[in-house]
Protein backbone atom coordinates (compact mmCIF):
# COMPACT_ATOMS: atom_id res chain seq x y z
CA UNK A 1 -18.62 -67.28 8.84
CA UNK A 2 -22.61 -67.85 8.17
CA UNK A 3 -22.66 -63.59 9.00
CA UNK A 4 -20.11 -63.32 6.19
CA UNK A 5 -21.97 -65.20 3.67
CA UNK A 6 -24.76 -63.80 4.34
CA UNK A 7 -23.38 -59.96 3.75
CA UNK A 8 -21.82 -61.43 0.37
CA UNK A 9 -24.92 -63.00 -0.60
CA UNK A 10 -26.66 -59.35 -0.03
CA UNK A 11 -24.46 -57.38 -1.67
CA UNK A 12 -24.38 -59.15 -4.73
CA UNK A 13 -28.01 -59.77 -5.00
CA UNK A 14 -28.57 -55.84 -4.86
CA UNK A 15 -25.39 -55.66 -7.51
CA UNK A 16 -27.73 -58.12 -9.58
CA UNK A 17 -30.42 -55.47 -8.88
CA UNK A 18 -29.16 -51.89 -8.95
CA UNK A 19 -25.64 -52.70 -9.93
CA UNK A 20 -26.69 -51.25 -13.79
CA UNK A 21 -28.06 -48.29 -12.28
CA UNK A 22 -25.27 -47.52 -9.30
CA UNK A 23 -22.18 -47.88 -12.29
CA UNK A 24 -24.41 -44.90 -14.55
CA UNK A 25 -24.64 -42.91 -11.20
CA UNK A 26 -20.75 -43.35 -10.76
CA UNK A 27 -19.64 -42.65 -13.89
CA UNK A 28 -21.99 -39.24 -14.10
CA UNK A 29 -21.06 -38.13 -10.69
CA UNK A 30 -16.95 -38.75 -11.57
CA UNK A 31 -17.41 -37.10 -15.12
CA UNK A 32 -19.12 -34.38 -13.47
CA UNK A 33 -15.91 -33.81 -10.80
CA UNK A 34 -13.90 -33.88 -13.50
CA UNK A 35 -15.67 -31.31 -15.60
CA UNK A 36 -16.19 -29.17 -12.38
CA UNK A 37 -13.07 -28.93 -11.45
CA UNK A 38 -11.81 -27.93 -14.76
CA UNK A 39 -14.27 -25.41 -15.40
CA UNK A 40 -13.38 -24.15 -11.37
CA UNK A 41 -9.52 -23.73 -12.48
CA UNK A 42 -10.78 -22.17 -15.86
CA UNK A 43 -13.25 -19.61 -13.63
CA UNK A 44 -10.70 -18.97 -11.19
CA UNK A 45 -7.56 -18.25 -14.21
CA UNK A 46 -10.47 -15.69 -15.54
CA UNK A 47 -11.27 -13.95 -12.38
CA UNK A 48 -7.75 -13.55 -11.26
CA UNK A 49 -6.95 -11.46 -14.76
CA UNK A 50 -10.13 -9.56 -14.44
CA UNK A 51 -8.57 -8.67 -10.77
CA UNK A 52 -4.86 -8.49 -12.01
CA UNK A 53 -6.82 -6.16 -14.92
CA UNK A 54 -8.46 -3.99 -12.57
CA UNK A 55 -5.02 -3.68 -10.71
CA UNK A 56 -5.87 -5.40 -7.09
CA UNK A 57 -3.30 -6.27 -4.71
CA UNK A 58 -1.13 -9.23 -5.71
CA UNK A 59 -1.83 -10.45 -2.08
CA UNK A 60 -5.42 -10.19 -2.79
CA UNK A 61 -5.82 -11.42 -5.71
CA UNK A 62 -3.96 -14.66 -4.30
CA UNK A 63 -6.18 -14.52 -1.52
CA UNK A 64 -9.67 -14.15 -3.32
CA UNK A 65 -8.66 -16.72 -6.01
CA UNK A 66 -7.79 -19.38 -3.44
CA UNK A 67 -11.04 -18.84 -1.62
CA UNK A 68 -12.98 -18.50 -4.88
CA UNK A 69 -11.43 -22.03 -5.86
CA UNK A 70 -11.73 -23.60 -2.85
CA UNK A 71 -16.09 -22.70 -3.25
CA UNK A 72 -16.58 -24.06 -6.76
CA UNK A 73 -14.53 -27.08 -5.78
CA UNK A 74 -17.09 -27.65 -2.72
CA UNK A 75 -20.30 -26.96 -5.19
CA UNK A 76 -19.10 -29.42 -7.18
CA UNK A 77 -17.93 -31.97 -4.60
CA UNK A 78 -21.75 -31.65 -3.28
CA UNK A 79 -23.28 -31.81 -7.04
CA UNK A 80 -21.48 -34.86 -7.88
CA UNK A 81 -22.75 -37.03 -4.75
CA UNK A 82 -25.99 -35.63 -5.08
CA UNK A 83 -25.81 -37.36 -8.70
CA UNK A 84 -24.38 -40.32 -6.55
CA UNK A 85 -27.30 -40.82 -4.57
CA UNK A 86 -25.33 -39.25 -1.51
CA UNK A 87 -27.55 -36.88 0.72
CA UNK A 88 -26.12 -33.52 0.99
CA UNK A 89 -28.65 -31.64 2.73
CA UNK A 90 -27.16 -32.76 5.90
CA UNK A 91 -23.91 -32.60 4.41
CA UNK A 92 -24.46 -28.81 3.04
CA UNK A 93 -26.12 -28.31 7.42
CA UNK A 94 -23.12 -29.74 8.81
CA UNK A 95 -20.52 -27.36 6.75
CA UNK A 96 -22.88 -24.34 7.27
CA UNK A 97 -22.38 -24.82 10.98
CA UNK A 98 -18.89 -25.50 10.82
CA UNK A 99 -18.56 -22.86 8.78
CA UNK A 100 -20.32 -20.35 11.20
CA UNK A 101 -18.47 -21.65 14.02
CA UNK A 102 -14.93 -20.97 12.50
CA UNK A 103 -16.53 -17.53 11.54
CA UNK A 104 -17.52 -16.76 15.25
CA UNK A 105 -13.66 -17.96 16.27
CA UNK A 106 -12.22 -16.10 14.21
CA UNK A 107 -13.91 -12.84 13.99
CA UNK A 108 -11.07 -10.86 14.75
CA UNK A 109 -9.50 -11.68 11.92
CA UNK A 110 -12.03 -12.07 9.92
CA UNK A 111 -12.30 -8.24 10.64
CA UNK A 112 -9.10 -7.74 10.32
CA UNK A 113 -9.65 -9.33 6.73
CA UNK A 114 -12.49 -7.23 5.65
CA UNK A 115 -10.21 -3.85 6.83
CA UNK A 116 -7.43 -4.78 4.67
CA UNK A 117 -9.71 -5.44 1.32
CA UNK A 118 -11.11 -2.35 2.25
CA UNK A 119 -7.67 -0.47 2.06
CA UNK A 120 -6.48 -2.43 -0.44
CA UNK A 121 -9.53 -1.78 -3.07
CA UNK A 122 -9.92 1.79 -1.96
CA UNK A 123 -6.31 2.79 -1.32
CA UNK A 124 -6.66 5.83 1.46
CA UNK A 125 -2.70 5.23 1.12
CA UNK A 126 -0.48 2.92 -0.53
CA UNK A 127 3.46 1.86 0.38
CA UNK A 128 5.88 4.17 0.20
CA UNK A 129 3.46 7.25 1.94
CA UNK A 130 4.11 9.02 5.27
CA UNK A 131 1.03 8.42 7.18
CA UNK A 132 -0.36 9.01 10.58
CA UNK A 133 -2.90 5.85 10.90
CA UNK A 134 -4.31 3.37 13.82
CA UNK A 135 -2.22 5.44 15.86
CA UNK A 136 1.27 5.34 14.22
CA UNK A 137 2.98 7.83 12.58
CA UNK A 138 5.68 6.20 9.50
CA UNK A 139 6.15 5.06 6.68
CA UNK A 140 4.35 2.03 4.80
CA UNK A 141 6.36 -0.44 3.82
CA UNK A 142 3.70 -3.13 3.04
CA UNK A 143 -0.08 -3.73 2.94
CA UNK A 144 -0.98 -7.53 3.45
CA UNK A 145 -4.18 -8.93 3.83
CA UNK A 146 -4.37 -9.27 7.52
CA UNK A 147 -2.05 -6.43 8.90
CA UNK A 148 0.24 -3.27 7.50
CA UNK A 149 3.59 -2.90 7.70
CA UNK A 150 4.96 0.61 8.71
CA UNK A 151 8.38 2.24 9.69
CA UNK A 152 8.62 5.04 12.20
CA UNK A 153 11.32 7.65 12.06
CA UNK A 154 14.01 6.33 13.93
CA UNK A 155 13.63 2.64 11.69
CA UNK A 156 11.29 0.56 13.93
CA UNK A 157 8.96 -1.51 12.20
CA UNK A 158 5.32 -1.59 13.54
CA UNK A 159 2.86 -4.23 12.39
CA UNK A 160 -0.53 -2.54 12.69
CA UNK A 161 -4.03 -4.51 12.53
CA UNK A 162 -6.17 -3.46 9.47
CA UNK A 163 -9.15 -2.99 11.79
CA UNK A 164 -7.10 -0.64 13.60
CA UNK A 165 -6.63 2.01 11.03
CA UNK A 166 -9.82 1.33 9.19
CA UNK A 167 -11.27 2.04 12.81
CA UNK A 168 -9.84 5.92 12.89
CA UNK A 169 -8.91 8.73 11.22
CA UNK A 170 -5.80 8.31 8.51
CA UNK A 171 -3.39 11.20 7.13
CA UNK A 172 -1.61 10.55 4.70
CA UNK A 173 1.31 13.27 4.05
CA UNK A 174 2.15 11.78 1.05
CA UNK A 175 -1.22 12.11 -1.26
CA UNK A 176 -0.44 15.24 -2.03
CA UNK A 177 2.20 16.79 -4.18
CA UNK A 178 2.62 20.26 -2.66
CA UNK A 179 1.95 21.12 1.49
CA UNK A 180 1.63 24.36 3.80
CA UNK A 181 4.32 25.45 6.35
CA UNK A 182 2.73 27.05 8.97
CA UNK A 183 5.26 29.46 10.98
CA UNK A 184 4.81 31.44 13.91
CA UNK A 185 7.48 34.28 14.87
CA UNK A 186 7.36 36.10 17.88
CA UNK A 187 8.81 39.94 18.09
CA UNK A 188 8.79 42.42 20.36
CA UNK A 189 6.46 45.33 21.21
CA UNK A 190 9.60 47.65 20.74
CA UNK A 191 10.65 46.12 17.24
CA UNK A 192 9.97 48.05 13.85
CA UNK A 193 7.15 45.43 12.80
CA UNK A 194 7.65 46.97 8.95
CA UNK A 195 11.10 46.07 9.24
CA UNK A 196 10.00 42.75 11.08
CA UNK A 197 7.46 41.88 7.74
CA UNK A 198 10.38 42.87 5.39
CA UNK A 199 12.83 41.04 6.54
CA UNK A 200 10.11 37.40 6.76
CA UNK A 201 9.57 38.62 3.10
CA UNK A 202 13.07 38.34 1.64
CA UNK A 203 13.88 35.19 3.33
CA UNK A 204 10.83 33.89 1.69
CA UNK A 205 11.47 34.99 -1.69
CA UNK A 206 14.97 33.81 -1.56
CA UNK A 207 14.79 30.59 -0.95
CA UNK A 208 13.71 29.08 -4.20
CA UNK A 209 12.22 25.43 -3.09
CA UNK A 210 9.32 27.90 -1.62
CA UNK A 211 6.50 27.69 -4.36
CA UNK A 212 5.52 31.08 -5.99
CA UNK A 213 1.99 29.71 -6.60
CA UNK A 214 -0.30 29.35 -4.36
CA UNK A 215 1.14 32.49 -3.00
CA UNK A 216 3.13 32.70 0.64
CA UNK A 217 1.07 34.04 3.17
CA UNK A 218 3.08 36.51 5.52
CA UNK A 219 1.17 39.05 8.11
CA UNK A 220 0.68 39.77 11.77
CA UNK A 221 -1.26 37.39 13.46
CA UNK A 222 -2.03 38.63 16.93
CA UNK A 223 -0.70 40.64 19.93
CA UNK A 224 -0.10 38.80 22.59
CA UNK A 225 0.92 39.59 25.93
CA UNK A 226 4.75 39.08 25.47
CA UNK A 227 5.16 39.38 22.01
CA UNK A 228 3.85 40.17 18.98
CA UNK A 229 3.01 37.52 16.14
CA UNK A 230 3.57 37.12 12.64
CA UNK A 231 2.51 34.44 10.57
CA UNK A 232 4.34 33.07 7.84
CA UNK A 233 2.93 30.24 5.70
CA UNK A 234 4.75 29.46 2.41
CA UNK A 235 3.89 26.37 0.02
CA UNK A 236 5.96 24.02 -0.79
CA UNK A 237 6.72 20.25 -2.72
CA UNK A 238 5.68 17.50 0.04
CA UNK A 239 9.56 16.52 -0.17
CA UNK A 240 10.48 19.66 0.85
CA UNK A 241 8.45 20.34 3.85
CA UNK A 242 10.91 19.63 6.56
CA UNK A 243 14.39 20.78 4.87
CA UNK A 244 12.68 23.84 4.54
CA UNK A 245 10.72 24.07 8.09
CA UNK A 246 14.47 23.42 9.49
CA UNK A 247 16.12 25.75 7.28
CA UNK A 248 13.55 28.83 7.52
CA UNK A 249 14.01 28.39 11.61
CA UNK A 250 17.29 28.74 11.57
CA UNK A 251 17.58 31.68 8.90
CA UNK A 252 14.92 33.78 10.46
CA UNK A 253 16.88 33.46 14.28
CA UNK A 254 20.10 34.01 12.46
CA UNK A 255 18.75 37.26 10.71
CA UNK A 256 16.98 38.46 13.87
CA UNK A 257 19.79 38.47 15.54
CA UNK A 258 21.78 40.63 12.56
CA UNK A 259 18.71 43.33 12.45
CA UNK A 260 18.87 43.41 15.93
CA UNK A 261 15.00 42.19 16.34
CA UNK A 262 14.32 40.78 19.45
CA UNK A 263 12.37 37.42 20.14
CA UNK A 264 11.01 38.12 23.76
CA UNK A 265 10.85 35.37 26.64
CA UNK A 266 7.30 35.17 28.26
CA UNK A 267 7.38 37.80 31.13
CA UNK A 268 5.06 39.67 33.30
CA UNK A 269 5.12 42.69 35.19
CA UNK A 270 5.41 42.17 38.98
CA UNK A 271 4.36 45.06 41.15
CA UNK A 272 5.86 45.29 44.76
CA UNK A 273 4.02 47.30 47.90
CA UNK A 274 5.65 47.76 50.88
CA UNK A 275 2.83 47.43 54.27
CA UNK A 276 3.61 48.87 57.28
CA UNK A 277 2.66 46.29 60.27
CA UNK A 278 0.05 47.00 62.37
CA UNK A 279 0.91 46.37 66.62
CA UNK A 280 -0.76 43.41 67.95
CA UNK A 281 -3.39 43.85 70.38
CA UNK A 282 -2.88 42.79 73.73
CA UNK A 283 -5.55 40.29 75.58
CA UNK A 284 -8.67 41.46 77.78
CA UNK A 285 -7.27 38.89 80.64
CA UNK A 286 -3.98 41.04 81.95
CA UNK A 287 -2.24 38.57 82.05
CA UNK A 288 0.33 40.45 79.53
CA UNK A 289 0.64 37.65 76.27
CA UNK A 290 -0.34 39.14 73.17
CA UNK A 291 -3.86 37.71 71.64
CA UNK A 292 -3.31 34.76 69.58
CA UNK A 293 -0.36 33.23 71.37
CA UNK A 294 -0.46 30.81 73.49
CA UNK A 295 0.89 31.45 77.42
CA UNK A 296 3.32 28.67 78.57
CA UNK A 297 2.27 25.64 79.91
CA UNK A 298 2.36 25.24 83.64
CA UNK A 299 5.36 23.91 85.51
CA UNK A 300 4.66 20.87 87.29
């Protein structure tokens, strides 16, 4: 009880001392939270437009105004108890390190983090495109912060690490509007190849998704042992690039077969000589086997 009496006794003779002084220091350090955090909401409203303005991913521009938030709240948390009295140098130590510890733990995502910024600010590809990235070929369905979303061909849905494409090379099949179909037809040495480059002309030049600028490229490309190669290579709208691949496969075999051109398997020519055998010679030892067979074993 004396202990308790004493601690009141204390406390309000340093209330009759400072008490003037601490109730200033209070009232400064709340009006200064309360003006902080205003003027954080106000700075965060303004840099979220200037983001939304300069047309940032929604998902980053939650992201970055959350963080950015989250900082001027925690400046002003420290400049109000410094006003208090408080000391926040060990205060400011403490979060550093905690702050550097989380930022060890999670450095994979953390990189995972700076990868998807990176895409999202500089947009190598954006959702919707067919790309070939962090070793998945598909279409992206979603770019988020952390990870991308992408669909393969036969409608699997792949969740692929930032820091995975951002690591390699990315093609995107979409960027562009128009692409190049690069054929290869095979003839044979005993086809008309004239008749071989008409024909590969007029299939060209009738199907009318084939772009007449830049020019299709049609020639012979090399002789090979088994066949000889023409090239064709037509342009054509990005959308277009496989119902025309499939289509210009199937019209040139078709029409090959009408002309009477032949598409050659791989073959080789296969020369057969027929060698007399030469007679064995018989052993030096008379005993009558031939050299390089063995006699019979001994009967026991």
């Amino acid at each position: 009880m004396n202990d308790l009496n004493e601690a009141l006794v204390s406390i309000s003779d340093w209330l009759a001392i400072n008490g003037l002084d601490f109730l200033i220091h209070l009232l400064a350090a709340l009006v200064i939270f309360v003006i902080g955090r205003m003027a954080a909401s106000w700075l965060t409203t303004v840099a979220r437009m200037q983001m939304a303005r300069a047309k940032l991913d929604d998902t980053l521009i939650g992201f970055l105004s959350n963080i950015l938030h989250a900082l001027l709240l925690a400046a002003v948390v420290v400049i109000a108890l410094d006003v208090l009295g408080v000391q926040t140098t060990s205060l400011v130590a403490i979060l550093g390190a905690a702050g550097l510890a989380v930022a060890l733990a999670l450095q994979g995502s953390l990189s995972n983090f700076a990868a998807g910024v990176m895409l999202i600010i500089f947009r190598p590809f954006k959702a919707g495109d067919f790309v070939d990235a962090g070793g998945i070929m598909g279409v992206v369905e979603e770019i988020k912060v952390f990870q991308t979303y992408m669909r393969t061909g036969d409608n699997k849905q792949i969740i692929v690490p930032n820091s995975n494409i951002m690591d390699g090379n990315i093609t995107n099949f979409s960027a562009k509007e128009t692409r190049r179909i690069d054929f290869t037809f095979g003839v044979g040495y005993d086809d008309d190849i004239r008749k071989v480059k008409a024909v590969l002309t007029e299939l060209v030049e009738s199907d009318e998704r084939i772009l007449k600028e830049p020019a299709p490229t049609i020639g012979l490309l090399t002789l090979n042992e088994s066949s000889v190669d023409f090239v064709v290579r037509p342009w054509v709208k990005s959308a277009d690039y496989w119902p025309v691949y499939w289509d210009m496969m199937e019209k040139v075999k078709l029409r090959f077969d009408e002309e009477g051109i032949t598409i050659p398997y791989p073959q080789r020519d296969i020369h057969h000589y027929n060698v007399e055998a030469k007679p064995r010679e018989t052993g030096s030892s008379g005993a009558g086997f031939s050299q390089g067979i063995d006699p019979k074993p001994p009967q026991s």
